[in-house]
C-alpha atoms as a PDB file:
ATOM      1  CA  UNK A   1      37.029 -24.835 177.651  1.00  0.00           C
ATOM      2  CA  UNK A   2      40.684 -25.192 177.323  1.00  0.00           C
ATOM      3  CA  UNK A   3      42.820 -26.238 180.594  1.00  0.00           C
ATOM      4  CA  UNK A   4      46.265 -25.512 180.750  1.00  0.00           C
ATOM      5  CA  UNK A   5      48.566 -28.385 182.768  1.00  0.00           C
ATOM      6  CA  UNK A   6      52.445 -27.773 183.697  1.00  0.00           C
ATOM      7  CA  UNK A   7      54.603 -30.846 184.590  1.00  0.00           C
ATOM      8  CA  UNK A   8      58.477 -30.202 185.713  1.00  0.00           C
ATOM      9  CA  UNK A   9      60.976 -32.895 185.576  1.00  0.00           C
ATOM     10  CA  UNK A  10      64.683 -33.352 186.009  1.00  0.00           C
ATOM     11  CA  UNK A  11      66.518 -34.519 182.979  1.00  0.00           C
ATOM     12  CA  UNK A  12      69.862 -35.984 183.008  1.00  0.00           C
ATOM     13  CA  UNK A  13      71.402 -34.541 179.870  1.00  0.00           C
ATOM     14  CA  UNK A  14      74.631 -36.475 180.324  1.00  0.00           C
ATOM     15  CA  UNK A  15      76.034 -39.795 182.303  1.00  0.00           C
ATOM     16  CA  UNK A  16      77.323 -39.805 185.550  1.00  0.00           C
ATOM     17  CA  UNK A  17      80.791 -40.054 185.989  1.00  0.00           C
ATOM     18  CA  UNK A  18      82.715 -41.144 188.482  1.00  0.00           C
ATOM     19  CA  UNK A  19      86.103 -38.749 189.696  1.00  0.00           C
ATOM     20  CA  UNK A  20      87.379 -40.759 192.675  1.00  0.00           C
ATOM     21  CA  UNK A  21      90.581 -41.733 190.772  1.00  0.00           C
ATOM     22  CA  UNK A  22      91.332 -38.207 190.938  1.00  0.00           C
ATOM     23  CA  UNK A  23      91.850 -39.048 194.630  1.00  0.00           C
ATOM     24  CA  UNK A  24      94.676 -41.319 193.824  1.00  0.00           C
ATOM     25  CA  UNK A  25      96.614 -38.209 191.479  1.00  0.00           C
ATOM     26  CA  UNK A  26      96.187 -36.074 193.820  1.00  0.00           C
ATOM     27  CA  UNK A  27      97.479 -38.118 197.412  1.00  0.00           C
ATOM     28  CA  UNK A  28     100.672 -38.950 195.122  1.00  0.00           C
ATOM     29  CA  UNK A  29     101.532 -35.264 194.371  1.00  0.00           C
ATOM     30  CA  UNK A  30     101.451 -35.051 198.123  1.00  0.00           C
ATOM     31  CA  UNK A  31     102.701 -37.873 199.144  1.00  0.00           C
ATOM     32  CA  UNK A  32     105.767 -36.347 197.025  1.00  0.00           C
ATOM     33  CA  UNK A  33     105.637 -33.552 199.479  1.00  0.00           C
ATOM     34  CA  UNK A  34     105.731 -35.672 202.334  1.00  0.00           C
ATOM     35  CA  UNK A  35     108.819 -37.502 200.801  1.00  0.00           C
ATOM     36  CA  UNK A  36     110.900 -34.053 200.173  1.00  0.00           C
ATOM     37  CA  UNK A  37     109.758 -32.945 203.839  1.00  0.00           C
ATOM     38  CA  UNK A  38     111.208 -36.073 205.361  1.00  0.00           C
ATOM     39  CA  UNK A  39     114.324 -35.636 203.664  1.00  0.00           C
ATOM     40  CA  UNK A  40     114.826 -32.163 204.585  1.00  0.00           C
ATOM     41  CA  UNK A  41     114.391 -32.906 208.442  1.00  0.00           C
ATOM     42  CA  UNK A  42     116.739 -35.987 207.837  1.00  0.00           C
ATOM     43  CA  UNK A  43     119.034 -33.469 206.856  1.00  0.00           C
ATOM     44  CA  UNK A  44     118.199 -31.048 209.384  1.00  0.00           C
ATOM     45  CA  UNK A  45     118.648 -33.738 211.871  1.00  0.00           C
ATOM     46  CA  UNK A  46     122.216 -35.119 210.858  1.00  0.00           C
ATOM     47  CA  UNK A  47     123.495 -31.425 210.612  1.00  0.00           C
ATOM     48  CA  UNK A  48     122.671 -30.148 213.324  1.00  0.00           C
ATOM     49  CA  UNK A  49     122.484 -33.733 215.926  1.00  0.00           C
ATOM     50  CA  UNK A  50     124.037 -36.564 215.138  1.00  0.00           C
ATOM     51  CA  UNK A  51     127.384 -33.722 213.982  1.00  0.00           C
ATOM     52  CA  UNK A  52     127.083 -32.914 217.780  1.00  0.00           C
ATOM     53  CA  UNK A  53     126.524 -29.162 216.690  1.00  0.00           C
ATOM     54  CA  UNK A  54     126.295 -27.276 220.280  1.00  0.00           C
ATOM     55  CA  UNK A  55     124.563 -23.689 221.239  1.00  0.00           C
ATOM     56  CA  UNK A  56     121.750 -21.639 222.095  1.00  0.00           C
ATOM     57  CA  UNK A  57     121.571 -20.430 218.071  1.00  0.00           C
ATOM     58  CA  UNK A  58     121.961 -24.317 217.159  1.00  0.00           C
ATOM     59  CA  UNK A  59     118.932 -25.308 220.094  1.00  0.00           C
ATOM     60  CA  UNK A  60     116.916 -22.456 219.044  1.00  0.00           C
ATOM     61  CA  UNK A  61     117.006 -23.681 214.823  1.00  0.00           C
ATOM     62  CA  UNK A  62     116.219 -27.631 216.314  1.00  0.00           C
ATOM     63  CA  UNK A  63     113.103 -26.603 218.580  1.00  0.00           C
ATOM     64  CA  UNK A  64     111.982 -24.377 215.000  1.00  0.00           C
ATOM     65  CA  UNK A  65     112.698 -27.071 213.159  1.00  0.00           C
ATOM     66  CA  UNK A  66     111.132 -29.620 215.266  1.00  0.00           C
ATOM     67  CA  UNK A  67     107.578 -27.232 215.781  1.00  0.00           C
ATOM     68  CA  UNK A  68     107.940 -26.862 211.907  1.00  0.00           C
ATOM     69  CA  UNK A  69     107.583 -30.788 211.498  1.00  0.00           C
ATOM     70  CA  UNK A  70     105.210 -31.073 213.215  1.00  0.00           C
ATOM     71  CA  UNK A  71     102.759 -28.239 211.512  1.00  0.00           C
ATOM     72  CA  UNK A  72     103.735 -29.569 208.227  1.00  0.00           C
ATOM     73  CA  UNK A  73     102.893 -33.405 209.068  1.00  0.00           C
ATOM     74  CA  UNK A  74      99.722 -31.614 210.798  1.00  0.00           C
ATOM     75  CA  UNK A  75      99.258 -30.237 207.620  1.00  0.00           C
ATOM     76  CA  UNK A  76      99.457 -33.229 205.272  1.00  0.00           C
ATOM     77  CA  UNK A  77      97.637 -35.476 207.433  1.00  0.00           C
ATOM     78  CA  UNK A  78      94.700 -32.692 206.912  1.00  0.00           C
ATOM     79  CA  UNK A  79      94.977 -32.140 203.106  1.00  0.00           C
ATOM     80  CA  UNK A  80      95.198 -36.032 203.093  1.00  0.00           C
ATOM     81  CA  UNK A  81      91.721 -36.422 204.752  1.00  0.00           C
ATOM     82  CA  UNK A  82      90.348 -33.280 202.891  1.00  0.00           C
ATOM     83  CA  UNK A  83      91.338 -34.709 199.425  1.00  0.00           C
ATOM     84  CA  UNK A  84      88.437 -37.510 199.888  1.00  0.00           C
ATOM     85  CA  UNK A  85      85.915 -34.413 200.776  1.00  0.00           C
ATOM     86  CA  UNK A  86      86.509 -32.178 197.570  1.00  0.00           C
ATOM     87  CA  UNK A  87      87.281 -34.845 194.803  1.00  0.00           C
ATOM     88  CA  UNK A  88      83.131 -36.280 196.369  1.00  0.00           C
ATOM     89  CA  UNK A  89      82.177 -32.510 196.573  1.00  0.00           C
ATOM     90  CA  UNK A  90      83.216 -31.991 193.341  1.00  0.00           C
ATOM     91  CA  UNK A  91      81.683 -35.450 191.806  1.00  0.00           C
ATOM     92  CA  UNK A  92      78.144 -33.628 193.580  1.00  0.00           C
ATOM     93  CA  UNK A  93      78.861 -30.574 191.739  1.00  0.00           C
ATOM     94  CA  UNK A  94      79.714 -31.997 188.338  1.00  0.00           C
ATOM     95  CA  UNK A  95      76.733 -33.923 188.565  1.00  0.00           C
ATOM     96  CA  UNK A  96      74.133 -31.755 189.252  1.00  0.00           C
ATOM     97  CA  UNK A  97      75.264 -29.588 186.206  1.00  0.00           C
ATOM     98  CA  UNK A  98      74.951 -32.573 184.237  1.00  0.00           C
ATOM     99  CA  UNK A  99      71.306 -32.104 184.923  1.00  0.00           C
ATOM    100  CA  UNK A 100      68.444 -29.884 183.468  1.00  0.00           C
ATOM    101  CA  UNK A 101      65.245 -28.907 184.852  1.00  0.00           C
ATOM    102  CA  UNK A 102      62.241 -28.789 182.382  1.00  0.00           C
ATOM    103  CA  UNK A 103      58.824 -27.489 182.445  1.00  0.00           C
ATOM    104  CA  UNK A 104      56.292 -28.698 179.898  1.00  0.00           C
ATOM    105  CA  UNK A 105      53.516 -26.861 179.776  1.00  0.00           C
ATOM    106  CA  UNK A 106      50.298 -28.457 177.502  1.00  0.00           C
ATOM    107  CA  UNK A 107      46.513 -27.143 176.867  1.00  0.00           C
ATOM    108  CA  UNK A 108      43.860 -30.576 177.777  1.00  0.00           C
ATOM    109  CA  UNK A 109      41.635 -29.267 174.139  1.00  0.00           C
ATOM    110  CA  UNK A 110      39.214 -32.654 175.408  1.00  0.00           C
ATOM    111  CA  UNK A 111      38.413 -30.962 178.959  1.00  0.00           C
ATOM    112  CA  UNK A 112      35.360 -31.958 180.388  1.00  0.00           C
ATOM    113  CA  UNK A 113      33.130 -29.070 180.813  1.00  0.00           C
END
């Protein structure tokens, strides 16, 4: 009498590879964005301060401008730390569909009865 065996194993159809310079690409695009932000409150700042610019409209566009600073460095400082996260989520991800699952399945003809 025949038996009939199954075996599944994970195959890695193609070499890891390794996206953490991606990390690097990405932290300059927004280090970029950090740069232009800096210079726009620079600007903000000279215009509106250090030109001695007086008035409730004039306090009202520095406290806006001020709160918005601080949301965008806020910002930046998260999409810094969350640009390590997704370029190793994404190494996980292109990874595991670098993989296969198989199932062999075989008949033992030399069974012992």
């Amino acid at each position: 009498m025949e038996e009939t065996h199954s075996i599944t194993v994970t195959e890695e159809l193609l070499p890891r590879e390794d996206f953490s310079y991606k990390k690097d690409a990405l932290r300059k695009h927004l280090d970029q964005i950090e740069k232009s932000d800096t210079e726009f409150f620079t600007l903000v700042h000279k215009i509106f301060i250090d030109e001695g610019q007086k008035g409730e409209i004039v306090d009202e566009m520095v406290q806006k401008t001020k709160r918005l600073e601080v949301r965008n460095r806020n910002l930046l400082s998260d999409t810094h730390f969350k640009i390590g996260q997704i370029v190793n989520r994404f190494n996980e991800q292109v990874d595991e569909m670098k993989q296969q699952q198989v199932t062999i399945t075989y008949e033992n003809m030399f069974a012992m009865k």
